[in-house]
Every structure is written in C-alpha cells, then in structure tokens.
Protein backbone atom coordinates (compact mmCIF):
# COMPACT_ATOMS: atom_id res chain seq x y z
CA UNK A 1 -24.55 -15.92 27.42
CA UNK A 2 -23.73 -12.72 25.63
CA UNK A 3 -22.28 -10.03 27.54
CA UNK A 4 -24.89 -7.26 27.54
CA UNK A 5 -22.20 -4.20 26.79
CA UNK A 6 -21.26 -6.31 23.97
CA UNK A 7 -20.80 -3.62 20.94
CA UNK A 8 -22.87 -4.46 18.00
CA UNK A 9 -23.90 -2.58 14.89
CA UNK A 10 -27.25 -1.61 14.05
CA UNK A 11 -26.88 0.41 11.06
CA UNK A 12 -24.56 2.07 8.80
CA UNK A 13 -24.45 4.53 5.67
CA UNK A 14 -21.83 5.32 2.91
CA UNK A 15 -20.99 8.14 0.31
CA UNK A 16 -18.57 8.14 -2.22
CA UNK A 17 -17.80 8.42 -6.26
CA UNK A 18 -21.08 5.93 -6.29
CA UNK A 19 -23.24 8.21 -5.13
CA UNK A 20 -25.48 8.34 -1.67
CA UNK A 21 -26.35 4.71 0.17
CA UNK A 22 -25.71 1.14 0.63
CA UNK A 23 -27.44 -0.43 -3.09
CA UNK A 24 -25.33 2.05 -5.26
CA UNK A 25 -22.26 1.39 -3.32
CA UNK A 26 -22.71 -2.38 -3.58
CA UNK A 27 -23.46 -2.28 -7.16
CA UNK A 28 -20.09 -0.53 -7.52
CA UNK A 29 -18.51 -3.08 -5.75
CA UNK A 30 -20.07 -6.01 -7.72
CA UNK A 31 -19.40 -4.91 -10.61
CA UNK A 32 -15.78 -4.54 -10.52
CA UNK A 33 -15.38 -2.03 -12.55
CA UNK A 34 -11.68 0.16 -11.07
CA UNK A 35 -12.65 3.62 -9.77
CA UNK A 36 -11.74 6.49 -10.77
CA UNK A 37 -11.71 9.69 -14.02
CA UNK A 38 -10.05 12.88 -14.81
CA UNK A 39 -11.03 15.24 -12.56
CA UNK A 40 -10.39 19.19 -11.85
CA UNK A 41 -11.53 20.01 -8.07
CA UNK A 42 -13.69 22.63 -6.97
CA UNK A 43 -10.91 24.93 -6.15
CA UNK A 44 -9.02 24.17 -9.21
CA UNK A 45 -5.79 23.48 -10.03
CA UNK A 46 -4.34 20.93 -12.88
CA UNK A 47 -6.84 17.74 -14.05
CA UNK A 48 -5.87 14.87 -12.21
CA UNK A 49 -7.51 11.00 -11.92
CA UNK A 50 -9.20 10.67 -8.56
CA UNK A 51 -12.51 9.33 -7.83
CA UNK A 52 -14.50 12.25 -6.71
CA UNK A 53 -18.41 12.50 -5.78
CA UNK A 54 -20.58 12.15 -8.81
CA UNK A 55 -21.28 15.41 -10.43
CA UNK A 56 -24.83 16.65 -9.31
CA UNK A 57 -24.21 14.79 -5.74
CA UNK A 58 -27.35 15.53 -3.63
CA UNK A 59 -26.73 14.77 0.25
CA UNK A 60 -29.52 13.28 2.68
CA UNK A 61 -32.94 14.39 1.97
CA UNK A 62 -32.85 14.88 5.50
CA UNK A 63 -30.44 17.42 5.91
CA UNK A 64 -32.68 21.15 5.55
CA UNK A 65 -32.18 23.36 2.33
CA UNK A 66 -30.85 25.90 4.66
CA UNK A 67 -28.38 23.35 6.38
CA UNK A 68 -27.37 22.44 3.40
CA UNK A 69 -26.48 25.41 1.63
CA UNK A 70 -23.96 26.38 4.31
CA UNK A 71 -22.30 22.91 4.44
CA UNK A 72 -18.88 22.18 2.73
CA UNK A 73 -18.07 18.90 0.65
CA UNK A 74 -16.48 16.85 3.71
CA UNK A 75 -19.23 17.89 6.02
CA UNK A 76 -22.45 17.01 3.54
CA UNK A 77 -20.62 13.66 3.23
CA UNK A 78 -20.40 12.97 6.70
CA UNK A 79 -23.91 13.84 7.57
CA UNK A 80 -25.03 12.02 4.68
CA UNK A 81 -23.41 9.04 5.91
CA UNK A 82 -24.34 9.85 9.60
CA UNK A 83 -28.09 10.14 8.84
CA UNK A 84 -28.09 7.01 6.73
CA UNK A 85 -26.71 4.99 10.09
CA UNK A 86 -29.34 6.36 12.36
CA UNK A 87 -32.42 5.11 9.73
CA UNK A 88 -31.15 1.62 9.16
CA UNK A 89 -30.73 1.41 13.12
CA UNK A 90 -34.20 3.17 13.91
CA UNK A 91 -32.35 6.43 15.16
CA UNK A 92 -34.31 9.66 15.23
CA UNK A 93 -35.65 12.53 17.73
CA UNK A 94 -36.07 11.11 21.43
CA UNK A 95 -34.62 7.80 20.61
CA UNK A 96 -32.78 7.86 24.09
CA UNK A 97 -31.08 9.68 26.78
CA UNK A 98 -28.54 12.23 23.89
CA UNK A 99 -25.73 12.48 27.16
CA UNK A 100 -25.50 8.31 26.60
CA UNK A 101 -24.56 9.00 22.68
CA UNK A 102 -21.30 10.02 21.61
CA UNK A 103 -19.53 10.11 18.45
CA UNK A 104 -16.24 9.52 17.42
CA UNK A 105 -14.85 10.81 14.28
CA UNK A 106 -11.34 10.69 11.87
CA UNK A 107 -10.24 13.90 11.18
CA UNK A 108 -9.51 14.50 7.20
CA UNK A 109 -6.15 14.45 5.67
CA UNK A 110 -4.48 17.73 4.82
CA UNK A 111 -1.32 18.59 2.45
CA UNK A 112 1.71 19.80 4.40
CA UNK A 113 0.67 23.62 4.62
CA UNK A 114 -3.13 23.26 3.93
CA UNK A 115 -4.88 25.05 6.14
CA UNK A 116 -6.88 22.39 8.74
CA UNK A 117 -10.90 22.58 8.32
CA UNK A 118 -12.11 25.16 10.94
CA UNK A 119 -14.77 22.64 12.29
CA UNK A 120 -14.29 18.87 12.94
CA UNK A 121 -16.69 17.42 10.41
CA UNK A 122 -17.72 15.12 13.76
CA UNK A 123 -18.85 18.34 15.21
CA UNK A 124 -21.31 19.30 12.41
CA UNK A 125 -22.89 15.29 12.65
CA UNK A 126 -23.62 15.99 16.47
CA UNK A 127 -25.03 18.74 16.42
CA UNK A 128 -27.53 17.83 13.56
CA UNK A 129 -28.26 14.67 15.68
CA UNK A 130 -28.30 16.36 19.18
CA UNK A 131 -25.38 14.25 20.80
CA UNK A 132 -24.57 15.56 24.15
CA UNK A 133 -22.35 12.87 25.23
CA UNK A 134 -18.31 12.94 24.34
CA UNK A 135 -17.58 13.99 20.71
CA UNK A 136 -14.04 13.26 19.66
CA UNK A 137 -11.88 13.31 16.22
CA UNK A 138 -8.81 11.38 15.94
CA UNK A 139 -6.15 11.89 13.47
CA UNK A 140 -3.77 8.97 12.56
CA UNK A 141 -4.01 9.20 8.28
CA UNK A 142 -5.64 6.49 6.43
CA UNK A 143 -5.98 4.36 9.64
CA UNK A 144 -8.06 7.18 11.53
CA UNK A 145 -11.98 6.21 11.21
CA UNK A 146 -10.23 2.75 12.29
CA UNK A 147 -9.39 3.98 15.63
CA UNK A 148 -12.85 5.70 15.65
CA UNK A 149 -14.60 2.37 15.10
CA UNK A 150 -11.83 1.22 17.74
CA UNK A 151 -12.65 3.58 20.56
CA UNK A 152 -16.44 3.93 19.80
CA UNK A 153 -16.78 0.39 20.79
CA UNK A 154 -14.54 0.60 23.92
CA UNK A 155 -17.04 3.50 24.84
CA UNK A 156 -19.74 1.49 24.62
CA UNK A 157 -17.92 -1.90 26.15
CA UNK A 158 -17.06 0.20 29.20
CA UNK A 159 -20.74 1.53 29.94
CA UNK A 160 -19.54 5.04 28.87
CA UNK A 161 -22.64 5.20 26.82
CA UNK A 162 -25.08 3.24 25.70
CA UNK A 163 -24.76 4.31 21.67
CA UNK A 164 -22.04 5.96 19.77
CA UNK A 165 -21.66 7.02 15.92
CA UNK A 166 -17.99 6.23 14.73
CA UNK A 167 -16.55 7.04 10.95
CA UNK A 168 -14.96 9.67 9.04
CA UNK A 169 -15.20 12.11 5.84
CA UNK A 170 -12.86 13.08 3.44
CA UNK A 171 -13.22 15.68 0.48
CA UNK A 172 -10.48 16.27 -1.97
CA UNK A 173 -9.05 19.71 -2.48
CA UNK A 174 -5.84 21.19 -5.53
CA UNK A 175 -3.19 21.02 -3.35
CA UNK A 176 -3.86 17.93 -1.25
CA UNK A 177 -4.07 16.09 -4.33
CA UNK A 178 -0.48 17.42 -5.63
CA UNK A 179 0.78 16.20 -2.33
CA UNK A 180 -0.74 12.77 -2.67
CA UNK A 181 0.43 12.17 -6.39
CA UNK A 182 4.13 12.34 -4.42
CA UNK A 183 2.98 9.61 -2.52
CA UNK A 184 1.88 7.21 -4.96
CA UNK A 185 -1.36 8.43 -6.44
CA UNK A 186 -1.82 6.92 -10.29
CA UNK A 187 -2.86 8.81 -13.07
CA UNK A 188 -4.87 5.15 -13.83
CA UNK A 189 -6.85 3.01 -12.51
CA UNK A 190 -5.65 1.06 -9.12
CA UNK A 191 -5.03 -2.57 -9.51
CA UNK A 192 -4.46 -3.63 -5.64
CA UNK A 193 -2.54 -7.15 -4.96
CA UNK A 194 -1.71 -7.03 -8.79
CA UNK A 195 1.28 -7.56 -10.25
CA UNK A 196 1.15 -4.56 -12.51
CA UNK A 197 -0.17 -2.19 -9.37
CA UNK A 198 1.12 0.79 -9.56
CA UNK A 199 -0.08 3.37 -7.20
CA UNK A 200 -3.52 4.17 -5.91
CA UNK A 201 -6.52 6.67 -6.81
CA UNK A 202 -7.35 9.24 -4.34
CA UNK A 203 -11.34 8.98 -3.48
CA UNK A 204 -13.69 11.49 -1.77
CA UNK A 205 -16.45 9.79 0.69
CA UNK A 206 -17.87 9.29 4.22
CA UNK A 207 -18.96 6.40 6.30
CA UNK A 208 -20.53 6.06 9.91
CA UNK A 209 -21.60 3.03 11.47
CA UNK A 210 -24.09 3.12 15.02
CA UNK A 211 -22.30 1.20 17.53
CA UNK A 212 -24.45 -0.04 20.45
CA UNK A 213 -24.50 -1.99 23.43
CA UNK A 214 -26.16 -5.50 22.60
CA UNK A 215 -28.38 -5.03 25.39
CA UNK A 216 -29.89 -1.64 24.35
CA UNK A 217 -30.07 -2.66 21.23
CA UNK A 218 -32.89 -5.36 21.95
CA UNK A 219 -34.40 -2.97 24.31
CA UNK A 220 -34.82 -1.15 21.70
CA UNK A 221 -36.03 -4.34 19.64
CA UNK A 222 -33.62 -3.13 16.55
CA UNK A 223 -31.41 -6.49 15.45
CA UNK A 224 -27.75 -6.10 15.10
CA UNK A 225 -26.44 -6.89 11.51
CA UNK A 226 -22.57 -7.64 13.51
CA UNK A 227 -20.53 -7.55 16.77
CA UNK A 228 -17.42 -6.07 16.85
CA UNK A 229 -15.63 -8.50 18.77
CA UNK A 230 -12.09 -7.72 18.49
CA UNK A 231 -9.87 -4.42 17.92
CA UNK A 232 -6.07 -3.77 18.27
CA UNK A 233 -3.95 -0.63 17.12
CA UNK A 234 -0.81 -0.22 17.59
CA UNK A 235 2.38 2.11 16.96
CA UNK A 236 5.56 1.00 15.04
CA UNK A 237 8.59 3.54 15.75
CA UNK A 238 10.42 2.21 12.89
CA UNK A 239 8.35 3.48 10.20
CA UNK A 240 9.52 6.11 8.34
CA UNK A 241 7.02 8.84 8.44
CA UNK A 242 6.47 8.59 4.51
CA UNK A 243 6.51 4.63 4.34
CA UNK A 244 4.68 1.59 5.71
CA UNK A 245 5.85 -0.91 8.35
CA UNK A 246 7.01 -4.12 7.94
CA UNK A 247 4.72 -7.36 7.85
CA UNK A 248 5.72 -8.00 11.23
CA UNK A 249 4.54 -5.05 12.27
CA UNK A 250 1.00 -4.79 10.59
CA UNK A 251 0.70 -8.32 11.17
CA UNK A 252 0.85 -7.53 15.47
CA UNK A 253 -2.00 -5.54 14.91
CA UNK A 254 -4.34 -8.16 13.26
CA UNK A 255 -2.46 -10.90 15.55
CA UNK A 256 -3.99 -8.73 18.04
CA UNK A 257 -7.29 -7.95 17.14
CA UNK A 258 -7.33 -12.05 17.27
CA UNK A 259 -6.77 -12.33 20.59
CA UNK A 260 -9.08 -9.80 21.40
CA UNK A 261 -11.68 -11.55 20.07
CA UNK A 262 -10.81 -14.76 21.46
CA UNK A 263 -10.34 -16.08 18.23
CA UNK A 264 -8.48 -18.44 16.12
CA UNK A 265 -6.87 -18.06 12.56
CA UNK A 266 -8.96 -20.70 10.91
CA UNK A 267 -12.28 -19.26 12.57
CA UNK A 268 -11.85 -15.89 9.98
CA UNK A 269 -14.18 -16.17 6.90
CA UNK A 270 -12.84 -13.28 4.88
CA UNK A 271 -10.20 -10.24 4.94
CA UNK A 272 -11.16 -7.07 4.04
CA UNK A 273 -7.71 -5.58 2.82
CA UNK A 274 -6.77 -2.04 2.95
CA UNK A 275 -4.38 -2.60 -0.01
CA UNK A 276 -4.76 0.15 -2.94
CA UNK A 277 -2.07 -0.58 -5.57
CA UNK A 278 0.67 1.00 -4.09
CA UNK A 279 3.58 -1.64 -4.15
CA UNK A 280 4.68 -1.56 -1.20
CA UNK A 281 1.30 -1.15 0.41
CA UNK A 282 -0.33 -4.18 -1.48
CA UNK A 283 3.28 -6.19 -0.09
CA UNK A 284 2.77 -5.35 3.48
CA UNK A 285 -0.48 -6.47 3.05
CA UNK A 286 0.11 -9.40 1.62
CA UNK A 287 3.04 -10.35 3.70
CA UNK A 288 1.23 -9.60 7.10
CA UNK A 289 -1.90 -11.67 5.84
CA UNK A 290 0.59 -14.75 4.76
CA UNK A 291 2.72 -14.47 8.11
CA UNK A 292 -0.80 -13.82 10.93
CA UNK A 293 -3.00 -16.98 8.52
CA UNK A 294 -0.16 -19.52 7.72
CA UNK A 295 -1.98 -22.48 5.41
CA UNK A 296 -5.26 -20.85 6.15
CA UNK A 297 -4.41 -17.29 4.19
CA UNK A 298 -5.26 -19.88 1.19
CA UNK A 299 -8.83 -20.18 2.41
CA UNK A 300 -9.44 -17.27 3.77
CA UNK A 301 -11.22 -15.12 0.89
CA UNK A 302 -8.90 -12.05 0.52
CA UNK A 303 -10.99 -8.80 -1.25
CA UNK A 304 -9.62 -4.73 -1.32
CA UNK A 305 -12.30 -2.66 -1.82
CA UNK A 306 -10.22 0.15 -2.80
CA UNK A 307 -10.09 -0.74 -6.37
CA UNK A 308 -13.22 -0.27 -6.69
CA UNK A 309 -14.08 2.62 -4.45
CA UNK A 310 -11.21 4.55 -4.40
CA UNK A 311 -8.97 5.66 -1.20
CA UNK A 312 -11.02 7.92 0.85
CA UNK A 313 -7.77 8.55 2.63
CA UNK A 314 -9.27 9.48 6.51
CA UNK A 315 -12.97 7.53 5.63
CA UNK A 316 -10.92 4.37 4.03
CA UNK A 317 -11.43 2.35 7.32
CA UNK A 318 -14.69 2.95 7.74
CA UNK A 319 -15.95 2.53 4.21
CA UNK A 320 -14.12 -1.06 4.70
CA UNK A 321 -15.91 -2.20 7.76
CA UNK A 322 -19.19 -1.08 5.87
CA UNK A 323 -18.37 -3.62 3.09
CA UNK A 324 -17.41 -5.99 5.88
CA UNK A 325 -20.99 -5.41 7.24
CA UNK A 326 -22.46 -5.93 3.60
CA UNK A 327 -20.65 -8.88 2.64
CA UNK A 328 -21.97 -10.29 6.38
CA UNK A 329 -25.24 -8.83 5.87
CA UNK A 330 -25.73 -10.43 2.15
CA UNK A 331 -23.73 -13.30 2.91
CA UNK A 332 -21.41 -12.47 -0.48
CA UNK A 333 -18.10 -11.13 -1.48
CA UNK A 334 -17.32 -8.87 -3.94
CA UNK A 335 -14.19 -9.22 -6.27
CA UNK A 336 -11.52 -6.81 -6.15
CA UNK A 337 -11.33 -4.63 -9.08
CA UNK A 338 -8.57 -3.98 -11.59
CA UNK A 339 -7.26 -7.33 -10.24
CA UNK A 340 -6.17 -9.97 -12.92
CA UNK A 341 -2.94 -11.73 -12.06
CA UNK A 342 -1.13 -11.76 -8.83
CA UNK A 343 2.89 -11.59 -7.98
CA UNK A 344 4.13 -14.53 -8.49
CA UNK A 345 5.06 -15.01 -4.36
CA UNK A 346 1.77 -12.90 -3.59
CA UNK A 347 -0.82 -15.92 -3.96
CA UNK A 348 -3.40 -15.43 -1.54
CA UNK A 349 -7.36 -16.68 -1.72
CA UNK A 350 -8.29 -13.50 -3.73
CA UNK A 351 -11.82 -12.41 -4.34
CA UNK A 352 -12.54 -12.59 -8.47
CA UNK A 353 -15.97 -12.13 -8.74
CA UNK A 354 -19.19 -11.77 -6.80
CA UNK A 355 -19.96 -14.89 -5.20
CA UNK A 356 -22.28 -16.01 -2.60
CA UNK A 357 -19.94 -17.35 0.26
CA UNK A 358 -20.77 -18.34 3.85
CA UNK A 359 -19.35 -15.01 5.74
CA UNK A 360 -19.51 -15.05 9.40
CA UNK A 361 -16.07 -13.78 10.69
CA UNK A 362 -14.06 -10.77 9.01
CA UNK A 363 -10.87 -9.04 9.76
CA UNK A 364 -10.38 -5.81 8.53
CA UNK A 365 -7.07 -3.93 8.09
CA UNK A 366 -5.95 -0.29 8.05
CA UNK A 367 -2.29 0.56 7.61
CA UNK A 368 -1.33 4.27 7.52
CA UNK A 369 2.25 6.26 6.55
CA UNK A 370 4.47 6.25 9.60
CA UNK A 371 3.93 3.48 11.67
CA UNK A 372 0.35 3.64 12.88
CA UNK A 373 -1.54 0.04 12.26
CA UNK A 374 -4.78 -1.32 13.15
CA UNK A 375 -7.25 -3.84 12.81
CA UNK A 376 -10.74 -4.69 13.83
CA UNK A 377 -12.84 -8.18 13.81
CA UNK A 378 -16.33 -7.91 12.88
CA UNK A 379 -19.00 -11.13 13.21
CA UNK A 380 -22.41 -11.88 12.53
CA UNK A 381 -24.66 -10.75 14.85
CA UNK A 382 -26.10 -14.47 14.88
CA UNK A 383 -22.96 -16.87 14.89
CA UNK A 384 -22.56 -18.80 17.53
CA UNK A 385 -18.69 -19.07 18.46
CA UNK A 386 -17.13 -20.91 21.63
C-alpha cells in the first residue's frame, strides 16, 4: 500500500543556455553537442567560455510586462522555471490551502567579495505564486538545490505541507566568473568522465520541481511522473574547502540515499552524475560510483548532463533530477557530451548516445567544494518495488 505522505513529483520546468522548457532542453541533451561559447557578461569584464542564456532569452509568458521589467537574470530564471512546474502539475490561483505550500530554494553562488543578491531568488517565486507556508534558501555550493529537493520532500513526508516547490537559479556575473576560472573553469568545451577532461564550463539556468504528497496529488487527480524515495546528505570534515572528498566519502552519501529508499544496488536503472570535466571531480565520481555499485556499476547506465548543459553551479542539482525525471518520463537516456574515450581504470556503463532504455530507478549525485555531499533516489511513479 503506498504511504499517502509519500513525496512524488507532479511537474517540473528548466532554463538554461537552451532556452525556456522541457523539449528544447531535451533536444540539447540528445544531441550531444558540449555546451558552451565565448561570452562577455552583462556587467562586463574580459570574454570568457561559459554557457550563458541564449541571447534574446524571453522568460514565462506568464510573468507580467511590468514584473518583468524589474526582475534580474537569476530571478526571471527562477520564475521561469517555477511557473513551468506549477502548469505541468495543474498549479494555478486557488489550487489549495497557500499556508500548506512552501518552497525551498538554493541560494546562488557568489565570488569571494561579491556582494550577495539583496533578495533570495526563492522569495521573488513565492510571492508571484502566493506561498504562505515556510520559504527557505539553503546555501551549500553546487550541492544546494540538492538539499532543497532533500528537505522539500521531508516537508511534505512529515505532513508539514501538503505541496512544496524545491530548486534553484543561478546567473553569471564578471567577477564570479574570474573566481571560477581559478577553480577549474575551461576555456573549451567540458568532456566529463573523459580522459582528456579538463575543467568544466560555467552555465547560467534554473530548475524547480512540485513536490507533493502522493495522496493530494490524486485528490487532486494530477499523476505523478516519480517518487522521491530516498535522500541522504552528509558533511565530510576532511575536505579541504577548495577540493572534493574522497570516494569514500561521496560514496556514504549515495550508500545512504540507498538505504533510505529501501533499496538495493542492482535495483538502480541509471546514474545521473554530477561530474563536469574537472579531474578530480569526474574521479570522485567515478570512484564513489565503482566502490557504492561493485559488478553492477557495469550495468548501471552512467550519463553527466553537464557536458551538455553546462554547470549551473547552485541550479546543477536540480537541473539533474529534471533529466532524471525526463529520462523516467520518456523512458530514454541521453549520452553525455564531449565524451569519447574513458581513463583507462575509469570504465563505467557510460551513456553514448540516445537510446531508449527501460528507466525505472535513478540515483542522482551532487558533490560540492568542501566536504558537503548528497544524493537523492528518484522512481517511477508506477514501478512496483518490494
């Protein structure tokens, strides 16, 4: 019988170097082409590769000329991405009770120095939609909207409320980028998990997903494209605050997200990767995926959407577990781009091209700088599972 606070999702939206929505982003991904061009940002500074928004980005029809007009990059994006989650899951005006919604949002990275954004970007998505219930930001890097995904769905396992929004935004600005090319950005495309990686491309973009109890959710009589079944994060105090942990350490946080799922190894269909061409990044990855799967990390299909999409730094998680919820939704994976040949002691069940493949189980990772690590288990909405 399935637990009526079970969290499910019932829609999801993404923005990024693609453009606005779920066909363009998909298309992206499919076609494997790496991210990423010479780029100047708004508030100057020198040319550097990144994988911004498309020139002549237009966000939601929904959101009023004269909302619009006084919204910044990060915050368009994030209500873009917001609005696109409450259509697919039937969202709008009087939907429900607004003090049994809540939203739960990463906050953006910032260069040592940069002055922090003067509203949470989270703020600006609840008060478009009218949320009344608790509205939180959480900042842990590139693992963030992974611990808003993570503590959306405790809110909504715990009978906190009944619906909650969960993602993150994150525009690029001069002087972040200079900070990031010290930490491994490329000036060329990303080739994550390949042996000639060598660093990553900064992307802009947003993604929220609508996290519900299963029970409201058929009230409703909106289907749930996945469950989120299982989540772990966890803290490694070894971790320098400029490097990644260890594989034994990233691996405890997929180990477990396992065993919060009830669930075994051989039960997960496909990893979703948070690896991005950094060496040591795509080696932790690797390593942890290897040392959590055993034999089965050679079945298991491996894919990183990063090379394809870019790293949306703070939004990276989130954009993830929206490709997790398209590959479950389409029942397909999508290869990982810029990747040709892997290290030689790096062979894992990689993702080469779009393929039709039977997805009903996913794990997806998020590693940040300085120890934090997490991991969440999404599954089709249908699957039956002991």
């Amino acid at each position: 019988m399935t637990d009526p606070r079970r969290p499910v999702v019932t829609g999801y939206g993404a923005v990024g170097h693609w453009g606005s929505g779920l066909e363009p982003l998909w298309a992206a991904l499919a076609e494997g082409r790496p991210a990423g061009r010479p780029w100047v940002p708004d508030d100057g500074g020198p040319e550097r590769f990144a994988a911004p928004l498309p020139d002549g980005y237009r966000p939601h029809p929904d959101i009023p000329r004269s909302v619009r007009h006084a919204l910044d990059r990060g915050s368009a994006m994030a209500l873009d991405a917001a609005l696109q989650a409450a259509a697919m899951a039937g969202l709008g005006p009087g939907s429900g009770d607004a003090r049994r919604f809540a939203l739960i949002d990463a906050l953006p990275l910032r260069a040592p120095g940069q002055p922090a954004i003067y509203v949470p970007y989270g703020h600006t998505v609840a008060r478009a939609l009218g949320i009344r219930g608790p509205v939180e930001s959480v900042a842990a890097g590139e693992a963030g909207s992974a611990l808003a995904v993570a503590r959306a769905a405790r809110l909504v396992a715990e009978g906190v409320v009944d619906v909650a929004f969960a993602g993150g935004a994150q525009a690029l600005q001069a002087q972040l980028l200079a900070h990031l090319a010290e930490l491994g950005a490329s000036d060329e495309p990303a080739r994550p998990f390949d042996r000639r990686h060598r660093g990553f491309v900064p992307g802009e973009g947003a993604a929220f997903l609508v996290i519900e109890a299963a029970e409201h959710a058929a009230q409703r009589g909106v289907p749930a494209v996945a469950a989120l079944t299982g989540a772990c994060v966890t803290f490694d105090p070894g971790a320098e605050p400029l490097a990644f942990s260890e594989p034994a350490e990233t691996g405890r946080a997929v180990q477990g997200a396992l065993a919060a799922a009830g669930m075994l190894q051989g039960q997960v269909d496909l990893v979703v990767a948070g690896a991005d061409g950094r060496i040591a990044r795509d080696f932790t990855e690797g390593y942890a995926i290897r040392r959590v799967f055993g034999r089965h990390a050679h079945y298991a299909t491996v894919t990183a959407p990063k090379g394809a999409i870019g790293n949306a730094l703070a939004a990276s998680a989130a954009l993830a577990a929206v490709v997790a919820l398209e590959c479950i939704r389409r029942q397909a994976v999508p290869p990982i781009a810029g990747f040709e040949e892997p290290e030689p002691d790096l062979e894992l069940s990689y993702a080469r091209a779009v393929r039709p493949e039977r997805t009903e189980a996913v794990v997806v990772t998020a590693f940040a700088l300085g120890g934090t690590n997490a991991a969440l288990i999404v599954e089709r909405a249908s699957a039956d599972r002991p």
